[in-house]
C-alpha atoms as a PDB file:
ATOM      1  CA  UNK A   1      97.367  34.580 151.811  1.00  0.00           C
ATOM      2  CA  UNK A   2      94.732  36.786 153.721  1.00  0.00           C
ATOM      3  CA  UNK A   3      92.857  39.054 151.866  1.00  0.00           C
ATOM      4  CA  UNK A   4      90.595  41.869 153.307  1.00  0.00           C
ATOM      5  CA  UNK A   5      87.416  43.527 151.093  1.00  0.00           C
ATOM      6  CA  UNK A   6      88.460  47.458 151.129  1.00  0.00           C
ATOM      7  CA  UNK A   7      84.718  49.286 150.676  1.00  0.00           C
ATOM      8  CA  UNK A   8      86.573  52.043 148.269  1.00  0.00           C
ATOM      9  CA  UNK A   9      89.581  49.785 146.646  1.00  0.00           C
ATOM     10  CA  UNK A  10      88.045  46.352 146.739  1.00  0.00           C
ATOM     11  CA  UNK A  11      89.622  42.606 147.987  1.00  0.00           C
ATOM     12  CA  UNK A  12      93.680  43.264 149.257  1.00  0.00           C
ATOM     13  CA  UNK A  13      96.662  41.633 150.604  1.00  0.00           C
ATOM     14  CA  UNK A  14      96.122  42.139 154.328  1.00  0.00           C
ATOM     15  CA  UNK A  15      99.800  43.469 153.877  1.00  0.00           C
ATOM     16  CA  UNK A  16      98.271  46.757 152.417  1.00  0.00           C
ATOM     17  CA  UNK A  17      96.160  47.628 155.838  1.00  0.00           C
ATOM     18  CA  UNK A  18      96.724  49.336 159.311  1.00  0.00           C
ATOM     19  CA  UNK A  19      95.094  48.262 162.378  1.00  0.00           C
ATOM     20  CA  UNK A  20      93.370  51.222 164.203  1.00  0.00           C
ATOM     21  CA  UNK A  21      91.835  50.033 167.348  1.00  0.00           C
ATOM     22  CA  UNK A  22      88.546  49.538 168.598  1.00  0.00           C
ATOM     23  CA  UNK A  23      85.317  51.335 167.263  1.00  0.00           C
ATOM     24  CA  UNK A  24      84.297  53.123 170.635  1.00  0.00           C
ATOM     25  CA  UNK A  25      81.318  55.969 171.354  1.00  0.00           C
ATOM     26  CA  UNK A  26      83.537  59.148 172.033  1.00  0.00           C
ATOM     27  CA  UNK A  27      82.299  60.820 175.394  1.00  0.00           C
ATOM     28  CA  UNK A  28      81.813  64.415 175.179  1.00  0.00           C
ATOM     29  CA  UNK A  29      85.209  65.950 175.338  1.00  0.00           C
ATOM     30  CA  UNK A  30      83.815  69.193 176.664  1.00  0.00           C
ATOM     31  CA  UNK A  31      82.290  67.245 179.781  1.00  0.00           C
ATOM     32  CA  UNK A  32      84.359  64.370 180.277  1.00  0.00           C
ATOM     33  CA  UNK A  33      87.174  64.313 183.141  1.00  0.00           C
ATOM     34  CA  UNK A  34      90.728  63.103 182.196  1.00  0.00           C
ATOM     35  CA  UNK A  35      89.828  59.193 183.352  1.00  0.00           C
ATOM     36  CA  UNK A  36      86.993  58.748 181.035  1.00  0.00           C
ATOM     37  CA  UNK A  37      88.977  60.176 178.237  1.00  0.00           C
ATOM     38  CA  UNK A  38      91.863  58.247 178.774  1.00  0.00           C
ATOM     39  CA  UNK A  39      90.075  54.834 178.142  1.00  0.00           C
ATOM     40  CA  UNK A  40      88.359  55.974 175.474  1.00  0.00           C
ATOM     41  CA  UNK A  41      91.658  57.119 174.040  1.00  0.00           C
ATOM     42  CA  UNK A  42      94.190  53.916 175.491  1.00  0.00           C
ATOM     43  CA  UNK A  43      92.269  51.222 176.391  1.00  0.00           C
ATOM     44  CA  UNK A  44      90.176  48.283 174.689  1.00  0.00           C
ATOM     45  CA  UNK A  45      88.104  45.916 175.388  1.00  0.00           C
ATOM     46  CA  UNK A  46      89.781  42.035 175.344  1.00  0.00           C
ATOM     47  CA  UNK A  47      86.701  39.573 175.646  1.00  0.00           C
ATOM     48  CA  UNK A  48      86.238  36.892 172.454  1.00  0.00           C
ATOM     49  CA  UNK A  49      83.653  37.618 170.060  1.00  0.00           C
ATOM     50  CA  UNK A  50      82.681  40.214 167.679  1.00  0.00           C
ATOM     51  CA  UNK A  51      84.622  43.563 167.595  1.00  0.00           C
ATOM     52  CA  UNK A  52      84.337  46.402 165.647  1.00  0.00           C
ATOM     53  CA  UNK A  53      87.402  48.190 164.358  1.00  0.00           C
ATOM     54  CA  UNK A  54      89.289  50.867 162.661  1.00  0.00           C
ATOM     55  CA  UNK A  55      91.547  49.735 159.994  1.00  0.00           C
ATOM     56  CA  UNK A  56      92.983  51.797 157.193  1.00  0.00           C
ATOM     57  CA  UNK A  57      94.092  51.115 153.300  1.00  0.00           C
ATOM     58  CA  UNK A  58      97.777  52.392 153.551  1.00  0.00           C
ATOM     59  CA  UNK A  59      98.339  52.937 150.058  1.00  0.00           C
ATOM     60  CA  UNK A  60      95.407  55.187 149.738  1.00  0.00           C
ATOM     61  CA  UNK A  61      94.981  56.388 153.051  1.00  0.00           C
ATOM     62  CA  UNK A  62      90.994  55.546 153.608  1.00  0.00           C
ATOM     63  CA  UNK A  63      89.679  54.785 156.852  1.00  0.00           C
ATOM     64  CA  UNK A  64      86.716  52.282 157.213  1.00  0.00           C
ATOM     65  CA  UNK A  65      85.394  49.497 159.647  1.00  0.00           C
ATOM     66  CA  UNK A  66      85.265  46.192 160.091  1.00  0.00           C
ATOM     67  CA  UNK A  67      83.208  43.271 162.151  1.00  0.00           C
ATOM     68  CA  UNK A  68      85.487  40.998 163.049  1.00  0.00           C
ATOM     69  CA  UNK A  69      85.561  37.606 165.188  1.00  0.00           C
ATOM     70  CA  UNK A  70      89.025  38.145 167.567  1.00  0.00           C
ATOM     71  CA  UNK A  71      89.071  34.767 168.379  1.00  0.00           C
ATOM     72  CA  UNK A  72      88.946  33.062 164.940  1.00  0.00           C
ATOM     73  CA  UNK A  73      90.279  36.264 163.558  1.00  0.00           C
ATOM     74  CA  UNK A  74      87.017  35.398 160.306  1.00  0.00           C
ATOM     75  CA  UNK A  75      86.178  39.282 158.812  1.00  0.00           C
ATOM     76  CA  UNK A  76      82.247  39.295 158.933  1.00  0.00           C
ATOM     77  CA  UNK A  77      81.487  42.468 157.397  1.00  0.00           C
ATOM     78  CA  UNK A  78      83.733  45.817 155.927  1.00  0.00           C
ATOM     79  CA  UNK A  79      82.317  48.946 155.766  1.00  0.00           C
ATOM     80  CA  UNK A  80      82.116  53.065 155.243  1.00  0.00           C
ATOM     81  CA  UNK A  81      82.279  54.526 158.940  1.00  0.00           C
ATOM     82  CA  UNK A  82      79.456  57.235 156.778  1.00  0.00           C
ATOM     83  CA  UNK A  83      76.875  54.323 158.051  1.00  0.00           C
ATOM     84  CA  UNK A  84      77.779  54.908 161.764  1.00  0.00           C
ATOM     85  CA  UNK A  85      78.554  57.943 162.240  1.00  0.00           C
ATOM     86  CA  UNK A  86      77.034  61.267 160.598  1.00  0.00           C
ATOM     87  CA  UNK A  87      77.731  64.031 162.874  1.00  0.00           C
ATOM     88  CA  UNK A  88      81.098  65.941 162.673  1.00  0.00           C
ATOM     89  CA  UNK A  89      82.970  66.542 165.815  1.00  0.00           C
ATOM     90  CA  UNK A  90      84.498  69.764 166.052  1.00  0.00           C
ATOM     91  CA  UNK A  91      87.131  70.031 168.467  1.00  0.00           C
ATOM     92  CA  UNK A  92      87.741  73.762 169.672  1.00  0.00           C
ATOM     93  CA  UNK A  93      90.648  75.291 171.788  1.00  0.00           C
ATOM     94  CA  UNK A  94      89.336  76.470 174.720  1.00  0.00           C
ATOM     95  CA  UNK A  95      89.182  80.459 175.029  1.00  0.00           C
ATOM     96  CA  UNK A  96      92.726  81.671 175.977  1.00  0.00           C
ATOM     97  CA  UNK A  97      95.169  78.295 175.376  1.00  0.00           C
ATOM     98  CA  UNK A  98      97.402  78.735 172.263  1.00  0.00           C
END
C-alpha cells in the first residue's frame, strides 16, 4: 500500500489525495497575453526527474506540495506551500466587465 506524509494530517493511504498539477511561477495576469497564460494554466512539463506538485488531502480539503521523482514515482519531501509562496494574489475584474 502507498502511503503519502500529509504536513497537517500526517502519513495516508494515497487513496485519500488529489493530484493537482505542476508547481509553476504564475506570470502576471495583468501583463500576460492569452498564450503565456494558457501554459501556465494547461500545460506541464514531461522530462524525468524531480517535480514539484500540487496535491490535496480530500477528506480535509488542504492543499500542500510535494518533491517528487516522476520516473520512480519515490516522494522526496511534503510540504506547506506557506514556505514558497507568501504573497497573496488578488485577482480583480477589470473596470466595467460584470
Amino acid at each position: 500500500m502507498k502511503m503519502m506524509n500529509c504536513p497537517l494530517n500526517g502519513l495516508r493511504n494515497i487513496s485519500e489525495f488529489t493530484y493537482g498539477g505542476q508547481v509553476h511561477t504564475m506570470p502576471d495576469p495583468s501583463t500576460c497575453d492569452d498564450q503565456s497564460w494558457a501554459r501556465y494554466v494547461f500545460y506541464e512539463e514531461n522530462d524525468i526527474g524531480i517535480v514539484r506538485e500540487w496535491w490535496q488531502h480530500t477528506p480535509s480539503s488542504y492543499w500542500f506540495i510535494v518533491e517528487r521523482h516522476n520516473g520512480s514515482d519515490d516522494i522526496l519531501r511534503t510540504y506547506d506551500p506557506g514556505e514558497l509562496f507568501i504573497d497573496r494574489v488578488d485577482f480583480r475584474t477589470p473596470e466595467g466587465a460584470s
